[in-house]
C-alpha atoms as a PDB file:
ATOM      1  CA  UNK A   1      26.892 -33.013  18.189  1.00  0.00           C
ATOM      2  CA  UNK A   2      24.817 -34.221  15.138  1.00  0.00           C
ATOM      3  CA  UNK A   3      21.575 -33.284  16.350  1.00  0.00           C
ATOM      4  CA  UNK A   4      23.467 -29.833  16.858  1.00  0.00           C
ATOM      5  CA  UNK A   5      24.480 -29.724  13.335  1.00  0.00           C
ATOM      6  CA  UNK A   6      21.151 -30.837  11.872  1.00  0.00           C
ATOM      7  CA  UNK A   7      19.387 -27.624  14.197  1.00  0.00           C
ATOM      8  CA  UNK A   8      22.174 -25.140  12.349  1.00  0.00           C
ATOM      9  CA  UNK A   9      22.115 -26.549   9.083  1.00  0.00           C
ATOM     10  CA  UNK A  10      17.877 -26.305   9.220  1.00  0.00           C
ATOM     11  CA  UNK A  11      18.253 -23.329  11.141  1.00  0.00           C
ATOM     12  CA  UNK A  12      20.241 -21.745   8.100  1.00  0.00           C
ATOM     13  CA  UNK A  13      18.106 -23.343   5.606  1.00  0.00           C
ATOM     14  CA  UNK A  14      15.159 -22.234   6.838  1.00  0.00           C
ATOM     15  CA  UNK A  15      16.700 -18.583   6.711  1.00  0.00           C
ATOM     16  CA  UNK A  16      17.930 -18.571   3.442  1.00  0.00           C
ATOM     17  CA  UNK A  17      14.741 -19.862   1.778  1.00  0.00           C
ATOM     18  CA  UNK A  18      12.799 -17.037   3.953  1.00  0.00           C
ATOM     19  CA  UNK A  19      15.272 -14.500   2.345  1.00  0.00           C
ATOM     20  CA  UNK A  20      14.641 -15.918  -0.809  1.00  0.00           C
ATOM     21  CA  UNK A  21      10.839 -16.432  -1.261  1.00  0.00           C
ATOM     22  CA  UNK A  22      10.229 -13.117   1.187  1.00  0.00           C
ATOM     23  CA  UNK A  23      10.847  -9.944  -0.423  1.00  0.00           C
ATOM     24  CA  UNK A  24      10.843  -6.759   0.591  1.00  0.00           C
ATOM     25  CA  UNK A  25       8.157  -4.310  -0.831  1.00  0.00           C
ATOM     26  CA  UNK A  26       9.965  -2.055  -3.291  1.00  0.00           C
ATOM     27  CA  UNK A  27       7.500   0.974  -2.420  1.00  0.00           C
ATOM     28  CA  UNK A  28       7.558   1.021   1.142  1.00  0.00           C
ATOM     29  CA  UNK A  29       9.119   4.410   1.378  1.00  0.00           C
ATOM     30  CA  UNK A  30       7.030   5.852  -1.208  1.00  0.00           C
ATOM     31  CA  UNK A  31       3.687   4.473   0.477  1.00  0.00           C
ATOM     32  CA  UNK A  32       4.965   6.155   3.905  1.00  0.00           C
ATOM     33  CA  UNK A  33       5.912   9.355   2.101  1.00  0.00           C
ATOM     34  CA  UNK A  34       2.414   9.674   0.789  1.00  0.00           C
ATOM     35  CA  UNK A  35       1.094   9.030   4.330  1.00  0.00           C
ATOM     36  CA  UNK A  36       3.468  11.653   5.678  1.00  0.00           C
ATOM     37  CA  UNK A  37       2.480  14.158   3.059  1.00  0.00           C
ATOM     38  CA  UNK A  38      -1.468  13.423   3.803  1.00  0.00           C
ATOM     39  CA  UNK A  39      -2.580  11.984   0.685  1.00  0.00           C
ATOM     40  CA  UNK A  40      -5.651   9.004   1.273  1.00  0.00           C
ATOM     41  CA  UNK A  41      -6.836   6.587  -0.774  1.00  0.00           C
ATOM     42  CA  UNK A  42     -11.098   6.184  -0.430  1.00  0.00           C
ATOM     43  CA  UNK A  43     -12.343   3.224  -1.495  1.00  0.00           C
ATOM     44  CA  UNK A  44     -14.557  -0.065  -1.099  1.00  0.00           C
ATOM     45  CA  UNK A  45     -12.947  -3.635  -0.516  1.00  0.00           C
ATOM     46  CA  UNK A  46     -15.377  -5.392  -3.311  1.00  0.00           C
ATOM     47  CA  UNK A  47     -14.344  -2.265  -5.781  1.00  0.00           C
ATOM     48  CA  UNK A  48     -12.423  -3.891  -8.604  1.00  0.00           C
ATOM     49  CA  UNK A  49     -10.258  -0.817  -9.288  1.00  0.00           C
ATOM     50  CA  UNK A  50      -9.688  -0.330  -5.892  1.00  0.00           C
ATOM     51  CA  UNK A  51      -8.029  -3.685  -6.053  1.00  0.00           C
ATOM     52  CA  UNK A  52      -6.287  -2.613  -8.772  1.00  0.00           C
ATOM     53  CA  UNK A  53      -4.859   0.625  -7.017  1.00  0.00           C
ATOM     54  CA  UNK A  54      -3.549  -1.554  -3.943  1.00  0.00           C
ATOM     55  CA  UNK A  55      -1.947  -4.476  -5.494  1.00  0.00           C
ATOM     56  CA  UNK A  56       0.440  -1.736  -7.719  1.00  0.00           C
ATOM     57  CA  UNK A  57       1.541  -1.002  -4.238  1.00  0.00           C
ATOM     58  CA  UNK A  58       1.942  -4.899  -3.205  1.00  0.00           C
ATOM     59  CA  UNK A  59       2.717  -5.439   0.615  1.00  0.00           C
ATOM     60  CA  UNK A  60       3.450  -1.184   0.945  1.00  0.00           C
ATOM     61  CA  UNK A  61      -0.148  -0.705   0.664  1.00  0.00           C
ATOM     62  CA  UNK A  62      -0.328  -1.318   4.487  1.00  0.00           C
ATOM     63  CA  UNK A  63       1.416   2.175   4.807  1.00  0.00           C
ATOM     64  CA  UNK A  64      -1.344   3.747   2.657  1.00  0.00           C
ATOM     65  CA  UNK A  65      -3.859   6.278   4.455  1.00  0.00           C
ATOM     66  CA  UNK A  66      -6.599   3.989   3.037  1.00  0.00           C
ATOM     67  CA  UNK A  67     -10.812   4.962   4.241  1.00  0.00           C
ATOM     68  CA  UNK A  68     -13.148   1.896   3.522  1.00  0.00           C
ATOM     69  CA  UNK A  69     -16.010   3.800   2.644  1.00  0.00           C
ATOM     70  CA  UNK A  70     -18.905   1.287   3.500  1.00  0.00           C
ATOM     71  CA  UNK A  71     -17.598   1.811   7.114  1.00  0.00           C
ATOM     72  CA  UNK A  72     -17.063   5.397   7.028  1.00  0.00           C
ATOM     73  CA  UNK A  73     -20.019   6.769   5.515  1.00  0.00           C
ATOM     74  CA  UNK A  74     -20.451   9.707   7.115  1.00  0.00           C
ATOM     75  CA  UNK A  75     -16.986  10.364   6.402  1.00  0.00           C
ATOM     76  CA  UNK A  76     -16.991   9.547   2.824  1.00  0.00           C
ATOM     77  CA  UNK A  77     -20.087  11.646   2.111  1.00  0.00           C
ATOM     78  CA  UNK A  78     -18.282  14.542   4.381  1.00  0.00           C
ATOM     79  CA  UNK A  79     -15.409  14.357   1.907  1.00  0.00           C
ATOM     80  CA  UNK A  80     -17.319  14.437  -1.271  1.00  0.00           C
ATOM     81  CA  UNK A  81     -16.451  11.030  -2.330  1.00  0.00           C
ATOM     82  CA  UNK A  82     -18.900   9.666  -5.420  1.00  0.00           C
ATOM     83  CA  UNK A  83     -16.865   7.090  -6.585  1.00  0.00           C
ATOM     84  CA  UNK A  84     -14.186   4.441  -5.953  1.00  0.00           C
ATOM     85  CA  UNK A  85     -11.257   4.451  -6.089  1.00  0.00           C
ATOM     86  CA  UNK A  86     -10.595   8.537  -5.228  1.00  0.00           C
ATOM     87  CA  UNK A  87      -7.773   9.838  -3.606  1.00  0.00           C
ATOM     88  CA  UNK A  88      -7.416  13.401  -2.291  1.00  0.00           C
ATOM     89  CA  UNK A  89      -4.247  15.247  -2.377  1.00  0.00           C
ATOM     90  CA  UNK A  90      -3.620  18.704  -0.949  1.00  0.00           C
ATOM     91  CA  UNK A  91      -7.501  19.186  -0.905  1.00  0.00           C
ATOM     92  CA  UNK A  92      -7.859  17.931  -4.627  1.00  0.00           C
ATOM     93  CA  UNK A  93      -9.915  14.734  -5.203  1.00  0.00           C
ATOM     94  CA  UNK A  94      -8.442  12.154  -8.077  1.00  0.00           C
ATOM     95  CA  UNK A  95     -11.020  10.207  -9.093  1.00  0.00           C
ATOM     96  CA  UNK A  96      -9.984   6.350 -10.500  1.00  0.00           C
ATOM     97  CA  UNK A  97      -7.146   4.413 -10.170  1.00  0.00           C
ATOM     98  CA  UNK A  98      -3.751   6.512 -10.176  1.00  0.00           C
ATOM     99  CA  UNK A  99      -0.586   5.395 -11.433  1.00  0.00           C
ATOM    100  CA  UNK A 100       2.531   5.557  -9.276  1.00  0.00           C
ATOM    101  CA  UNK A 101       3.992   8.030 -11.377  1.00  0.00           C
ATOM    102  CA  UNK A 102       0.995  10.213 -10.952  1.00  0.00           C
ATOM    103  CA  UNK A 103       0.550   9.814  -7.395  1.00  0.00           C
ATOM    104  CA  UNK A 104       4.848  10.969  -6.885  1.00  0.00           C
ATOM    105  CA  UNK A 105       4.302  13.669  -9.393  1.00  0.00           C
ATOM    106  CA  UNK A 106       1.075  15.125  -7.134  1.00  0.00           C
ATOM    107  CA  UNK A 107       3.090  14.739  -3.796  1.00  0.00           C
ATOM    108  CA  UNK A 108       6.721  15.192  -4.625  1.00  0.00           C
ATOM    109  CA  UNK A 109       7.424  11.442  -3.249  1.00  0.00           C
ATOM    110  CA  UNK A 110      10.020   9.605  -4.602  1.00  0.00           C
ATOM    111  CA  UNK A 111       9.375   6.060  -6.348  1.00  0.00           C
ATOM    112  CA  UNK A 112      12.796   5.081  -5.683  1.00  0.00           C
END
């Protein structure tokens, strides 16, 4: 019965402190919208701004369209990409990092 009590209690514990130290990402929805309405992020992984632009989107980034352009080349060069970051939105290319509020107000997603 102890040994029972000690696996809840831990069990419980364990769960709280997982709750506590694990949040969720506030832009999740917002990073999926911008998926959804086709905007993508170009970029490099040792690009400093790039950086930049994906840790103002914390854990959502993951739901980014995101191109690492030293492995797309072709792709990069196709889309008339000169420097990093750029994003391209409706056709339009955004050159540097974006702010949140920029990247809502060019797609109509919500922060929130």
């Amino acid at each position: 019965m102890i040994i029972v009590g000690i696996v809840i209690i831990t069990a419980i514990t364990g769960w709280s402190l997982t709750g506590f130290f694990i949040k969720p990402s506030n832009y999740d929805n917002f990073a999926k919208c911008l998926k959804q309405k086709g905007a993508t992020m170009y970029g490099a992984e040792w690009c400093g701004h790039c950086k930049e632009q994906k840790e103002a989107f914390g854990e959502s980034f993951k739901y980014v369209n995101y191109i690492e352009c030293p492995n797309n080349q072709a792709l990069c060069e196709q889309m008339g990409i000169e420097g990093y970051p750029t994003w391209i939105i409706n056709g339009i290319h955004y050159a540097g990092t974006q702010s949140l509020e920029t990247l809502s107000s060019l797609t109509d997603c919500n922060l929130k």
